[in-house]
PDB file of N, CA and C in Angstrom:
ATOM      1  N   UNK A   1       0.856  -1.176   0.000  1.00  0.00           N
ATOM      2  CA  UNK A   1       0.000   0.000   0.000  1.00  0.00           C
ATOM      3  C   UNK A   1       0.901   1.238   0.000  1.00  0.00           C
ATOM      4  N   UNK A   2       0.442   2.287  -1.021  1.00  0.00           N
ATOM      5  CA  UNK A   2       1.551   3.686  -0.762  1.00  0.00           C
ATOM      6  C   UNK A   2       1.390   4.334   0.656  1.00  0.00           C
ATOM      7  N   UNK A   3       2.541   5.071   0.809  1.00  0.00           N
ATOM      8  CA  UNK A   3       1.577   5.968   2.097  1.00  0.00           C
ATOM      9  C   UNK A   3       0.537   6.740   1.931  1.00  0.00           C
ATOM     10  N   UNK A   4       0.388   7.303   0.426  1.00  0.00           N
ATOM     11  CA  UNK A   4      -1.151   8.306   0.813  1.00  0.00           C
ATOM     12  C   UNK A   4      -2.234   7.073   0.917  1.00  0.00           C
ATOM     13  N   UNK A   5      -1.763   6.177   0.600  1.00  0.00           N
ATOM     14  CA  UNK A   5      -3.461   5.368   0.726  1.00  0.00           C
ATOM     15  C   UNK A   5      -3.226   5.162   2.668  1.00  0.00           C
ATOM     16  N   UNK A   6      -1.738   4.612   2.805  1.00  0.00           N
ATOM     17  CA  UNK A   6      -2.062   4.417   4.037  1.00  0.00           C
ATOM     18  C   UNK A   6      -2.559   5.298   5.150  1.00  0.00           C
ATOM     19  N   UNK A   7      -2.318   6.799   4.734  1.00  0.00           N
ATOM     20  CA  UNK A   7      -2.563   7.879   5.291  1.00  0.00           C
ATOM     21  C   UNK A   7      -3.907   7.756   5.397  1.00  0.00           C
ATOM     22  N   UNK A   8      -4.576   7.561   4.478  1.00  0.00           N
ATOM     23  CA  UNK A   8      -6.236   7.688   4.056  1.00  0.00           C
ATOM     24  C   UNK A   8      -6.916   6.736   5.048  1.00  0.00           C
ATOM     25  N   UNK A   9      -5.895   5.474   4.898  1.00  0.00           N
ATOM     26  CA  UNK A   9      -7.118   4.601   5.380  1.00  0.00           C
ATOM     27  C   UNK A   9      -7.064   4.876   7.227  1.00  0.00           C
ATOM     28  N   UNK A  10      -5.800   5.527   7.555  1.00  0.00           N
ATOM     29  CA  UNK A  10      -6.087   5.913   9.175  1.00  0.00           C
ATOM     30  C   UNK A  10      -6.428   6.754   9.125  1.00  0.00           C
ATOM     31  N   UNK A  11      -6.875   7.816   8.328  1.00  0.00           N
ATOM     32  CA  UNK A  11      -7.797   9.081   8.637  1.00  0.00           C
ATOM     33  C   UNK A  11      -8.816   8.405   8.262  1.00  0.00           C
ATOM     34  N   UNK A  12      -9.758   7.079   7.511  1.00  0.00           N
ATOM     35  CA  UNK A  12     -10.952   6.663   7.533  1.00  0.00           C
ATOM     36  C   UNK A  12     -11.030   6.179   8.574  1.00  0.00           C
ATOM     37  N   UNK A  13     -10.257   5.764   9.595  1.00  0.00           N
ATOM     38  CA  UNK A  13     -10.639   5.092  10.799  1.00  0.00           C
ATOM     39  C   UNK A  13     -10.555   5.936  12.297  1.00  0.00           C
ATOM     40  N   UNK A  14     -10.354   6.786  11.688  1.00  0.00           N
ATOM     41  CA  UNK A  14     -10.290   8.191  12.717  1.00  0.00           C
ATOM     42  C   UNK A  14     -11.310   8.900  12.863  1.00  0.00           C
ATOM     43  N   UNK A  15     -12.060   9.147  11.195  1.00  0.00           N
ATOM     44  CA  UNK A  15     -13.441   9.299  11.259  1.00  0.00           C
ATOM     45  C   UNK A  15     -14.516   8.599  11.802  1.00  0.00           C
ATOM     46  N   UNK A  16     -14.134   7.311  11.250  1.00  0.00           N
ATOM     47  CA  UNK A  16     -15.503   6.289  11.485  1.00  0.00           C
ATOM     48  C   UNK A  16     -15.514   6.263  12.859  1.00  0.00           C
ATOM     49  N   UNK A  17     -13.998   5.772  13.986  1.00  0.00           N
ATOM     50  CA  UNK A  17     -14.700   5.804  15.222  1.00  0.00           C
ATOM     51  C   UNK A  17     -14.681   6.796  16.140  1.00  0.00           C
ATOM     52  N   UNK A  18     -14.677   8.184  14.982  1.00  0.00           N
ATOM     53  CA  UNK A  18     -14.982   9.353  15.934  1.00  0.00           C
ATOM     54  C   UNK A  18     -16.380   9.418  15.729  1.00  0.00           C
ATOM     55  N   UNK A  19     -16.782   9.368  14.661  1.00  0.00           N
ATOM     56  CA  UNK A  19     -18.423   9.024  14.311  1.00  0.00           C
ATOM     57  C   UNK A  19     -19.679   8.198  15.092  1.00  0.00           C
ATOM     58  N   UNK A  20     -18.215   6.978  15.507  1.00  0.00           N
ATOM     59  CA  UNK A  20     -19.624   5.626  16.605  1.00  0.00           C
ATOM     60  C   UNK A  20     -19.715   6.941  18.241  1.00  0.00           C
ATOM     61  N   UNK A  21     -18.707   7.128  18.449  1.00  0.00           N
ATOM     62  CA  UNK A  21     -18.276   8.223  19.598  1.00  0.00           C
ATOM     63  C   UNK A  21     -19.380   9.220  19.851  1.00  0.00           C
ATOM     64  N   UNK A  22     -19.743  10.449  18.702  1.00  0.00           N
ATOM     65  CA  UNK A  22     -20.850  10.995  18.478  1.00  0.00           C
ATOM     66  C   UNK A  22     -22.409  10.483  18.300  1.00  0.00           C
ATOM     67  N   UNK A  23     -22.382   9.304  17.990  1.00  0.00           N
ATOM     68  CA  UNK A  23     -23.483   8.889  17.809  1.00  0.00           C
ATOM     69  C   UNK A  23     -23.890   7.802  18.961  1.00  0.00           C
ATOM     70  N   UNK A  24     -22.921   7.606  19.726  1.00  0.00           N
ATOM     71  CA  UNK A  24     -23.660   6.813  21.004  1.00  0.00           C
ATOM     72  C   UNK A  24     -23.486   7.565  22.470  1.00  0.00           C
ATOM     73  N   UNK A  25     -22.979   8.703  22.307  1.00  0.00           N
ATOM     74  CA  UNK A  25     -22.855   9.507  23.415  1.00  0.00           C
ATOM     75  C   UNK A  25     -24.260  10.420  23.274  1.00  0.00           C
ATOM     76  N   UNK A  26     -24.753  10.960  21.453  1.00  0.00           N
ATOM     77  CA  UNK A  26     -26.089  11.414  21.807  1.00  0.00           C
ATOM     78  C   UNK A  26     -26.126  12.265  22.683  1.00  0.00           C
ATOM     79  N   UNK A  27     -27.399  12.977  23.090  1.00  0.00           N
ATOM     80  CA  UNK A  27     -27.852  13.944  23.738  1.00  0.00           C
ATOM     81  C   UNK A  27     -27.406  13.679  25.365  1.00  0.00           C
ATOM     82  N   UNK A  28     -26.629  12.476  25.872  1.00  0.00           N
ATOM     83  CA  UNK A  28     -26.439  12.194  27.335  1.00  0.00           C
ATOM     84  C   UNK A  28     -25.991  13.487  28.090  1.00  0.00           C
ATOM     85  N   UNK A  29     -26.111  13.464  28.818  1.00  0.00           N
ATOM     86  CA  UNK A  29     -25.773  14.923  29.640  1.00  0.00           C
ATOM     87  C   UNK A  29     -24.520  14.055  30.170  1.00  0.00           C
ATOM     88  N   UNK A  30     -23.248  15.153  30.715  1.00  0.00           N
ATOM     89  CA  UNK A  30     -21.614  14.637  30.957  1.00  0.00           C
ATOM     90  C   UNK A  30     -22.057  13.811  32.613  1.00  0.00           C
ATOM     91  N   UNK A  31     -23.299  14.005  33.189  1.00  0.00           N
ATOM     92  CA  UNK A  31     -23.479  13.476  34.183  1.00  0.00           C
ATOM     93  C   UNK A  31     -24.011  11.733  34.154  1.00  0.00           C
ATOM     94  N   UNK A  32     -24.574  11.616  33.294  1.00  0.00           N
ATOM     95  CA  UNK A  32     -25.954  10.228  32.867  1.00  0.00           C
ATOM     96  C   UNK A  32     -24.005   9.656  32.267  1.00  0.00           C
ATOM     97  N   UNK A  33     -23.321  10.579  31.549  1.00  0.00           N
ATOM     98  CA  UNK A  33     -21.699   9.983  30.801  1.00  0.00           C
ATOM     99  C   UNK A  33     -21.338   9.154  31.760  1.00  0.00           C
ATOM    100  N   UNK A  34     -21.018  10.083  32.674  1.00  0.00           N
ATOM    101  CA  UNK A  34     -20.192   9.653  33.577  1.00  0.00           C
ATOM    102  C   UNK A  34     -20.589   8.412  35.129  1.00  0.00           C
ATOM    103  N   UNK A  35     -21.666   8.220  34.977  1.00  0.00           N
ATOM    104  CA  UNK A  35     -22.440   7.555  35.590  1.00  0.00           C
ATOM    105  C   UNK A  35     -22.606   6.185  34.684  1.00  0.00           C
ATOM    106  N   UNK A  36     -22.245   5.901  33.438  1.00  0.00           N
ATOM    107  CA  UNK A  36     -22.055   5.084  32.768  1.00  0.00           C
ATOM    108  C   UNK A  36     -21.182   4.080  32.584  1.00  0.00           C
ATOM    109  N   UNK A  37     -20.483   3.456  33.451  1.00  0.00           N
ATOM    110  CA  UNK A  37     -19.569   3.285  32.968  1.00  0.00           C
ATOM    111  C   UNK A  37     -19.289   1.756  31.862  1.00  0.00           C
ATOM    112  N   UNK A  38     -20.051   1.404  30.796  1.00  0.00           N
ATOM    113  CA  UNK A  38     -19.835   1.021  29.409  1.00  0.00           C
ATOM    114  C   UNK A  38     -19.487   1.955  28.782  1.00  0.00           C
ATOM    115  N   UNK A  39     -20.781   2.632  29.089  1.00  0.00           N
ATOM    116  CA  UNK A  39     -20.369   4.076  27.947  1.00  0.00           C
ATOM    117  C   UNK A  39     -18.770   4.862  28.107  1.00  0.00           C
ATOM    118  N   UNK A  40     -18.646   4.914  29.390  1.00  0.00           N
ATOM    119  CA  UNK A  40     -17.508   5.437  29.932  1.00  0.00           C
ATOM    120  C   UNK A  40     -15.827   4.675  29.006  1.00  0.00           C
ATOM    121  N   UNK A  41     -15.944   3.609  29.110  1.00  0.00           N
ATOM    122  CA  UNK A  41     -14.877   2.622  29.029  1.00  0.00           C
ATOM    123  C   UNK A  41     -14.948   2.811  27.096  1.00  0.00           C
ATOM    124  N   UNK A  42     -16.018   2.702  26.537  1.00  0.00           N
ATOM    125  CA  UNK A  42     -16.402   2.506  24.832  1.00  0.00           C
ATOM    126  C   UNK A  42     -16.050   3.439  24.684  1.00  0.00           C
ATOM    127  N   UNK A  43     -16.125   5.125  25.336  1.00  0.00           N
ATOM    128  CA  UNK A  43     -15.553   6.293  24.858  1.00  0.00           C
ATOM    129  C   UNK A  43     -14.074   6.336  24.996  1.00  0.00           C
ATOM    130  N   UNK A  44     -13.548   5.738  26.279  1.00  0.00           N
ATOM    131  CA  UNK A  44     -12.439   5.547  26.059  1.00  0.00           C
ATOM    132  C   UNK A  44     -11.532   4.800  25.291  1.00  0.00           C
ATOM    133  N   UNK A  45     -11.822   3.791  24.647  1.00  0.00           N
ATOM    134  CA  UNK A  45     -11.765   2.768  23.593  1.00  0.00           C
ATOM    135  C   UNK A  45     -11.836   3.742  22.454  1.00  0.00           C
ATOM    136  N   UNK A  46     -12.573   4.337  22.124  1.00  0.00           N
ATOM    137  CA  UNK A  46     -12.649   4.835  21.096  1.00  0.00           C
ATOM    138  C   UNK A  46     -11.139   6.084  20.905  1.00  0.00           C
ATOM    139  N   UNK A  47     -11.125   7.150  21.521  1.00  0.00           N
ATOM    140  CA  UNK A  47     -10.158   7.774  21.940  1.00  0.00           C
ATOM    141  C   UNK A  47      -9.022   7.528  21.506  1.00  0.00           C
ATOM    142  N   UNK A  48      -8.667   6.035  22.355  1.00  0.00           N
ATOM    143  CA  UNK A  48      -7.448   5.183  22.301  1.00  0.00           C
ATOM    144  C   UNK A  48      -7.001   4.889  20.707  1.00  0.00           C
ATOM    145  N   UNK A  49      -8.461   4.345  19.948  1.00  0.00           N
ATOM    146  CA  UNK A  49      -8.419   3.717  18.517  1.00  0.00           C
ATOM    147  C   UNK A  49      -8.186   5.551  17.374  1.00  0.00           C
ATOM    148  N   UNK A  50      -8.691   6.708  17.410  1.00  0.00           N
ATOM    149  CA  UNK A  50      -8.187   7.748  17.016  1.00  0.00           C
ATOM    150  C   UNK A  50      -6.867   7.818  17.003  1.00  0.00           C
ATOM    151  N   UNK A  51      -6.541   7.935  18.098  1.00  0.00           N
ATOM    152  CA  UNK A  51      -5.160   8.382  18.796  1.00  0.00           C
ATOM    153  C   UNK A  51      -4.213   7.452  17.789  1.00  0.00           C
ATOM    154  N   UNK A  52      -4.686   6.234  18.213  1.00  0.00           N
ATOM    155  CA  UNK A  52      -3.549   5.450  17.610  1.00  0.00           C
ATOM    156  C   UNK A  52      -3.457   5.337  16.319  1.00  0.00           C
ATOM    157  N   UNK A  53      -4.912   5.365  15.649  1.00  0.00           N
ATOM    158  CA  UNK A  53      -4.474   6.330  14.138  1.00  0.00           C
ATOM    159  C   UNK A  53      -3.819   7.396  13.719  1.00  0.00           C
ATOM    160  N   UNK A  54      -3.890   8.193  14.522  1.00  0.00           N
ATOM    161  CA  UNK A  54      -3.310   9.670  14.037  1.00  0.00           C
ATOM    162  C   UNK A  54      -2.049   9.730  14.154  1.00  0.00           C
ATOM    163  N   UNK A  55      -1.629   8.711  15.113  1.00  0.00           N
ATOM    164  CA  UNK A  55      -0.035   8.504  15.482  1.00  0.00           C
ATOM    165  C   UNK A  55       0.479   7.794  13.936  1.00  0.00           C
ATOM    166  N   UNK A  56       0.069   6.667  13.525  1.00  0.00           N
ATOM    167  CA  UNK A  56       0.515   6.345  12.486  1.00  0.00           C
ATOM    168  C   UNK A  56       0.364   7.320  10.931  1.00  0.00           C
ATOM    169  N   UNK A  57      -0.317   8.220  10.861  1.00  0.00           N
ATOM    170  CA  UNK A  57      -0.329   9.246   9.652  1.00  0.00           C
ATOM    171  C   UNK A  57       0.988   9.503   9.548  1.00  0.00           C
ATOM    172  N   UNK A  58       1.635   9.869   8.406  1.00  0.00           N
ATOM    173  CA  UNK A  58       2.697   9.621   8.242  1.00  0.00           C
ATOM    174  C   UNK A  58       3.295  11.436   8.397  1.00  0.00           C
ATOM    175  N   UNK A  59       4.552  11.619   9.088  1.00  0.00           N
ATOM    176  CA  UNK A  59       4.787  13.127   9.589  1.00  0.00           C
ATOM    177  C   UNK A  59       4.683  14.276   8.513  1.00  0.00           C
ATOM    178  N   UNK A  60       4.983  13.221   7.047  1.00  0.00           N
ATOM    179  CA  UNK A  60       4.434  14.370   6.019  1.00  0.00           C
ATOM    180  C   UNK A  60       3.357  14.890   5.950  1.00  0.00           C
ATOM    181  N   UNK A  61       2.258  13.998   6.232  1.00  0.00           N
ATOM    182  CA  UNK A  61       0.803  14.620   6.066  1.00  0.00           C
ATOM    183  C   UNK A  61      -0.142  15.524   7.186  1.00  0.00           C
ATOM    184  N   UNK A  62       0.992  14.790   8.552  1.00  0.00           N
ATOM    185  CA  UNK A  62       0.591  16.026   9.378  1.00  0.00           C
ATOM    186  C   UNK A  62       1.315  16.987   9.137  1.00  0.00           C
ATOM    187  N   UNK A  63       2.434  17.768   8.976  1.00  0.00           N
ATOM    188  CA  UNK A  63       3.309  18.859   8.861  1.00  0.00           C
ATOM    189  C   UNK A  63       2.196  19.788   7.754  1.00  0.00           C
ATOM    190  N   UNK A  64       1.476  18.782   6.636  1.00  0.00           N
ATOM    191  CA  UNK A  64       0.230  19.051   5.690  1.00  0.00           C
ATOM    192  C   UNK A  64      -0.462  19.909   6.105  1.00  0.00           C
ATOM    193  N   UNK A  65      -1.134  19.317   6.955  1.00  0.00           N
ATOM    194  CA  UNK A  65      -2.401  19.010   8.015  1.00  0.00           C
ATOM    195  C   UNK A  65      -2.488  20.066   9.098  1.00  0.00           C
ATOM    196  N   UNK A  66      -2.221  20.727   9.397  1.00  0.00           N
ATOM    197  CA  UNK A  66      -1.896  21.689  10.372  1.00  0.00           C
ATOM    198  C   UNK A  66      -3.532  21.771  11.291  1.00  0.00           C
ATOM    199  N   UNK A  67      -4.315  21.708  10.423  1.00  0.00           N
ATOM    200  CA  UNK A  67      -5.821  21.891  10.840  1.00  0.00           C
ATOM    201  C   UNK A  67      -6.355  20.894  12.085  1.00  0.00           C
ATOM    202  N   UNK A  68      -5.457  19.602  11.781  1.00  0.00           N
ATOM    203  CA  UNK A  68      -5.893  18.756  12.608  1.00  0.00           C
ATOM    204  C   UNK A  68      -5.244  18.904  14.109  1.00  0.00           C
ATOM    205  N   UNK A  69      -5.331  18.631  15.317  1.00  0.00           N
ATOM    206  CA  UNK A  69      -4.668  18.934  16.214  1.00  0.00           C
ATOM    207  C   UNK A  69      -3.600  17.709  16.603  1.00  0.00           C
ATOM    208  N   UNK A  70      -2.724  16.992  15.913  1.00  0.00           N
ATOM    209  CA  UNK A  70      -2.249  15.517  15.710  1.00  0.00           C
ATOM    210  C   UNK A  70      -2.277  15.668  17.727  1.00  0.00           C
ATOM    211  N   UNK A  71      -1.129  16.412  18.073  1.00  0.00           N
ATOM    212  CA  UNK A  71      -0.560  16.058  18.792  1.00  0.00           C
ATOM    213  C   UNK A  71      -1.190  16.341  20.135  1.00  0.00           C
ATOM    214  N   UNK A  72      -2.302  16.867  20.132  1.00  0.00           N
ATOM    215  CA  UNK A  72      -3.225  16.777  21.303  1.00  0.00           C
ATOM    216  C   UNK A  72      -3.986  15.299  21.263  1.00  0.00           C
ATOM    217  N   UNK A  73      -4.576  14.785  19.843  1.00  0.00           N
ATOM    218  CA  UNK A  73      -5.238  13.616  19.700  1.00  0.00           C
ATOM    219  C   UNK A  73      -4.026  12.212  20.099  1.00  0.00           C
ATOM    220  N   UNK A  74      -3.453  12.267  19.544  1.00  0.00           N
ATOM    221  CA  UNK A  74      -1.973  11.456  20.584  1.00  0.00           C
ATOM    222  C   UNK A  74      -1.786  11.522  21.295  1.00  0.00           C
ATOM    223  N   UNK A  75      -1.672  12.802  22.301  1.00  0.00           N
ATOM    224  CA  UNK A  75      -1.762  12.981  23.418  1.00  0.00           C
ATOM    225  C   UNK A  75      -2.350  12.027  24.598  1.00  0.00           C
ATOM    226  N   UNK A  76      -3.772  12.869  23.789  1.00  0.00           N
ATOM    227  CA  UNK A  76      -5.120  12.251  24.949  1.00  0.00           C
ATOM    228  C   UNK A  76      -5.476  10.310  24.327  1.00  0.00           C
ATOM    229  N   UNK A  77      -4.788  10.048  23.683  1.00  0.00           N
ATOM    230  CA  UNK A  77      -4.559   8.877  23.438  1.00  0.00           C
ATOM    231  C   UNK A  77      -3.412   8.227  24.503  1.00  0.00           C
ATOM    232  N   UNK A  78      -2.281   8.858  24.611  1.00  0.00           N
ATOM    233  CA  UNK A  78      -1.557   8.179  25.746  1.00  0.00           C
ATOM    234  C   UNK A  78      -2.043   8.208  26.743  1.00  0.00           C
ATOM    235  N   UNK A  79      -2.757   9.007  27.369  1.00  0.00           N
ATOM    236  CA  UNK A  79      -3.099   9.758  28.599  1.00  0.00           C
ATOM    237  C   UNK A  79      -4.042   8.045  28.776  1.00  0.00           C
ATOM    238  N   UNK A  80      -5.036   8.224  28.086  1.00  0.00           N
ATOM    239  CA  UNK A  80      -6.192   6.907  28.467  1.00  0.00           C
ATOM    240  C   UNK A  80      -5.590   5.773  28.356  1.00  0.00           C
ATOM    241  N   UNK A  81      -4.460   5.413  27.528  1.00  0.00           N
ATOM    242  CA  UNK A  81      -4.374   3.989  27.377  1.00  0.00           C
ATOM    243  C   UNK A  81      -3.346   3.831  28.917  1.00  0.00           C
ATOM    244  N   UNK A  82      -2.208   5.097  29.568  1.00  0.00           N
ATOM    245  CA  UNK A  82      -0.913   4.354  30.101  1.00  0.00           C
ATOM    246  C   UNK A  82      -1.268   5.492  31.416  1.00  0.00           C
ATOM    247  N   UNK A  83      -2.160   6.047  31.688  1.00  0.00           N
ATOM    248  CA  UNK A  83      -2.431   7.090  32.905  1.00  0.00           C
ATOM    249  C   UNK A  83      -4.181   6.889  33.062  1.00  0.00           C
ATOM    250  N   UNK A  84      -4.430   5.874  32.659  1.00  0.00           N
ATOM    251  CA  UNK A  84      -5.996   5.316  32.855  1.00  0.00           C
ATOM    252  C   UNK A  84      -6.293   5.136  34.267  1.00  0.00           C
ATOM    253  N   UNK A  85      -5.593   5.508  35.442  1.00  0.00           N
ATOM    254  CA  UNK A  85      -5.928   5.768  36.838  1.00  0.00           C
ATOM    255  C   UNK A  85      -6.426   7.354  37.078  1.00  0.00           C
ATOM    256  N   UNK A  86      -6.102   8.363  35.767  1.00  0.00           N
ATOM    257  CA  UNK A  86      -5.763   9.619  35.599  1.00  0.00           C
ATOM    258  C   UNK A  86      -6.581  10.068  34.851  1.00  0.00           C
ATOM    259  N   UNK A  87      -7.960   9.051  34.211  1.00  0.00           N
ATOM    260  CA  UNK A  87      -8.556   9.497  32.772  1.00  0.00           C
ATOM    261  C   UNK A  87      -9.868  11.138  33.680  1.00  0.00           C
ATOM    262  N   UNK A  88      -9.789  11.824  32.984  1.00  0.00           N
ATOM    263  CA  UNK A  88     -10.956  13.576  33.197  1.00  0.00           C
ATOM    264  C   UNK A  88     -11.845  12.857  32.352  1.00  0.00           C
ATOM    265  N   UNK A  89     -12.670  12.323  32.881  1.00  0.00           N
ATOM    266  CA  UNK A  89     -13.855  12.146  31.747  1.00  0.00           C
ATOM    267  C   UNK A  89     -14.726  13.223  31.565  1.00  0.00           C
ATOM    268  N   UNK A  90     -14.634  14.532  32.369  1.00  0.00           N
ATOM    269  CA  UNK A  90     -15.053  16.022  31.959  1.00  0.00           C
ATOM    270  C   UNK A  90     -14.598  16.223  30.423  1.00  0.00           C
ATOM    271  N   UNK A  91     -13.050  15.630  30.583  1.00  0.00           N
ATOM    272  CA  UNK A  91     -12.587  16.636  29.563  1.00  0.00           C
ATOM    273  C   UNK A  91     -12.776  15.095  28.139  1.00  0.00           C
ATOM    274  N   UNK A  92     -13.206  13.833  28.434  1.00  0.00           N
ATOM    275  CA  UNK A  92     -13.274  13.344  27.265  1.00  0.00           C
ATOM    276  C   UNK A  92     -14.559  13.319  26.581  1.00  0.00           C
ATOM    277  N   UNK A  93     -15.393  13.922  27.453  1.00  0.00           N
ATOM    278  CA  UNK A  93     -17.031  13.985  27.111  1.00  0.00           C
ATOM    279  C   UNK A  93     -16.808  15.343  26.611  1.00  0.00           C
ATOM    280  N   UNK A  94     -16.218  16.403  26.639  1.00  0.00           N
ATOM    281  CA  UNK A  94     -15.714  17.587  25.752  1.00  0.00           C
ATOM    282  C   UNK A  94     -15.290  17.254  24.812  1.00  0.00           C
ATOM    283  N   UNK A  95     -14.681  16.156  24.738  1.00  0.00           N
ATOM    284  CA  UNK A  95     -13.968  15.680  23.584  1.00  0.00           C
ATOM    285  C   UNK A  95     -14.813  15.443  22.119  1.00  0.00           C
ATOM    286  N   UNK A  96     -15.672  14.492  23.261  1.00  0.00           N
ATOM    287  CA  UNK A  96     -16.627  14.009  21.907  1.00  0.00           C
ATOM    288  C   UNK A  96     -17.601  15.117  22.114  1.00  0.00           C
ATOM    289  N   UNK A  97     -17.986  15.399  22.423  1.00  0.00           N
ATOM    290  CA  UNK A  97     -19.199  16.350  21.967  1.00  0.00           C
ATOM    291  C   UNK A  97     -18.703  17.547  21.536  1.00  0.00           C
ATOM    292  N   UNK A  98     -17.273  18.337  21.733  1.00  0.00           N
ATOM    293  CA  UNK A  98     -17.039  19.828  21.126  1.00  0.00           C
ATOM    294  C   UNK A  98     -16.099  19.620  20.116  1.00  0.00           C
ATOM    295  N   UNK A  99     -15.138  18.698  20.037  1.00  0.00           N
ATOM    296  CA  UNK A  99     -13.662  18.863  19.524  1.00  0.00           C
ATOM    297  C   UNK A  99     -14.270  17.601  18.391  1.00  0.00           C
ATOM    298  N   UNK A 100     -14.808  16.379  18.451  1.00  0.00           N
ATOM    299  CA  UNK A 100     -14.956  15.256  17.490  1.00  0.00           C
ATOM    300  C   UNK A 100     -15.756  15.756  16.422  1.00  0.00           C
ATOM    301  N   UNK A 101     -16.804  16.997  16.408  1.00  0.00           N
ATOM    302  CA  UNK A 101     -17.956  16.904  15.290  1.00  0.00           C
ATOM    303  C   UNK A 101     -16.803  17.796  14.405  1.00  0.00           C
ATOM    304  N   UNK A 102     -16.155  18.496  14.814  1.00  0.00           N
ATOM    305  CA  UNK A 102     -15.215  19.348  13.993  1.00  0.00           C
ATOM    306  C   UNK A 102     -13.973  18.677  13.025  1.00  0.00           C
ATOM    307  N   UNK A 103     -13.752  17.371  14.283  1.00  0.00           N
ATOM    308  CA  UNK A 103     -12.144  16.474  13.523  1.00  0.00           C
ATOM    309  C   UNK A 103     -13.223  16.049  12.617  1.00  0.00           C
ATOM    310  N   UNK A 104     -14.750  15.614  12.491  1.00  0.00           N
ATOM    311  CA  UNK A 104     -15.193  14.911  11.617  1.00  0.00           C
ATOM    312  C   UNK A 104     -15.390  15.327  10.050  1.00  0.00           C
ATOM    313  N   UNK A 105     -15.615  16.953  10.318  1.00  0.00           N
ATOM    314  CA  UNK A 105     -16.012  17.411   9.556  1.00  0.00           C
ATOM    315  C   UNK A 105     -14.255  17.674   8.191  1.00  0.00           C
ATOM    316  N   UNK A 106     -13.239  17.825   9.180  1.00  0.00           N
ATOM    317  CA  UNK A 106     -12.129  17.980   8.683  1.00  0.00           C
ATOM    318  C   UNK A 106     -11.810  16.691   8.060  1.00  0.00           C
ATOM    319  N   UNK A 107     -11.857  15.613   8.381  1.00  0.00           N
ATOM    320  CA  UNK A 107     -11.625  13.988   7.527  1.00  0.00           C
ATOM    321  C   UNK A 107     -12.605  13.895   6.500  1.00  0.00           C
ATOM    322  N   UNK A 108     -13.750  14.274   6.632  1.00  0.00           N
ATOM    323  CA  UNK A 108     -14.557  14.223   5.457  1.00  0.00           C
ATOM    324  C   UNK A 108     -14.191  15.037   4.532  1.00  0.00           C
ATOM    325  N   UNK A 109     -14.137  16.398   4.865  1.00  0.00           N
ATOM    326  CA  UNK A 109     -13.172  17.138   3.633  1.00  0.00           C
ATOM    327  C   UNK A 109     -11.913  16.585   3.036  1.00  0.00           C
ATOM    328  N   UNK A 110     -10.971  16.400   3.819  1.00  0.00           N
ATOM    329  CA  UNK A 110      -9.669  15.438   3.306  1.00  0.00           C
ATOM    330  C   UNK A 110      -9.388  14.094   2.855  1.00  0.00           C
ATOM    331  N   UNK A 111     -10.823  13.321   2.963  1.00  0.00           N
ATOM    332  CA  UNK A 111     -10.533  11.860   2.625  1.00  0.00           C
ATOM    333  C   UNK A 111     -11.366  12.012   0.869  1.00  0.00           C
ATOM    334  N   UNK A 112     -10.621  11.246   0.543  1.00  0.00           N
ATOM    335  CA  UNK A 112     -11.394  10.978  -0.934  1.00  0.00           C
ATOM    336  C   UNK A 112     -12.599  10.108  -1.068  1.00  0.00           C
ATOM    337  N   UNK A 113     -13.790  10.894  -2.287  1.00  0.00           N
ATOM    338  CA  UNK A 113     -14.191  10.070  -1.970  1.00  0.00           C
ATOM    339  C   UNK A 113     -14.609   8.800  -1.979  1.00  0.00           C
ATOM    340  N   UNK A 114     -15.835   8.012  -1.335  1.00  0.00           N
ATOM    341  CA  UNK A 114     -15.296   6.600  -1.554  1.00  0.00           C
ATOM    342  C   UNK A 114     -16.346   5.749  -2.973  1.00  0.00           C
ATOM    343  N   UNK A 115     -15.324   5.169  -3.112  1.00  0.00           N
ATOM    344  CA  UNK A 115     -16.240   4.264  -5.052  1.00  0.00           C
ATOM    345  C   UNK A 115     -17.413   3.655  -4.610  1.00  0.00           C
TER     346      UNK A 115
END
């Protein structure tokens, strides 16, 4: 596979499970979130699966990319997978509900589209 495809196909998987993220968190208030904890653990799962996409995009396409925030989404990807005694689920229910509809909207613009 070249790298732009490989690039593509972890920004399709960055979308898609920023997408399940938005769509099963829904209208929950950060309280009903956090009182959840499936929901709690699946958001974090999800997070983890971004993160670890965005880490593999290749440094050309982020240096590209400027729009995307790589290195906060890596970030908060280490943070949940290796400081998971440490996870703000304030700040990951911000995540998905303020910061994900925007990364979504940015992968849909940048991914090609599909046959």
């Amino acid at each position: 596979m070249a790298p732009e495809e490989q690039d593509a196909a972890y920004l399709w998987d960055m979308q898609e499970v920023a997408k399940e993220a938005v769509s099963i968190l829904g209208d929950k208030s950060v309280e009903t979130f956090k009182k959840d904890k499936i929901l709690c653990r699946a958001i974090e799962r999800i997070i983890e699966i971004v993160g670890e996409a965005a880490r593999k995009v290749s440094p050309a396409y982020q240096t590209q990319h400027p729009e995307i925030p790589w290195r906060d989404i890596i970030g908060q990807r280490n943070i949940v997978a290796h400081e998971y005694g440490q996870i703000d689920y304030d700040l990951l229910y911000k995540t998905v509900r303020q910061d994900m509809p925007g990364l979504i909207a940015v992968l849909t613009r940048l991914l090609p589209p599909a046959d």
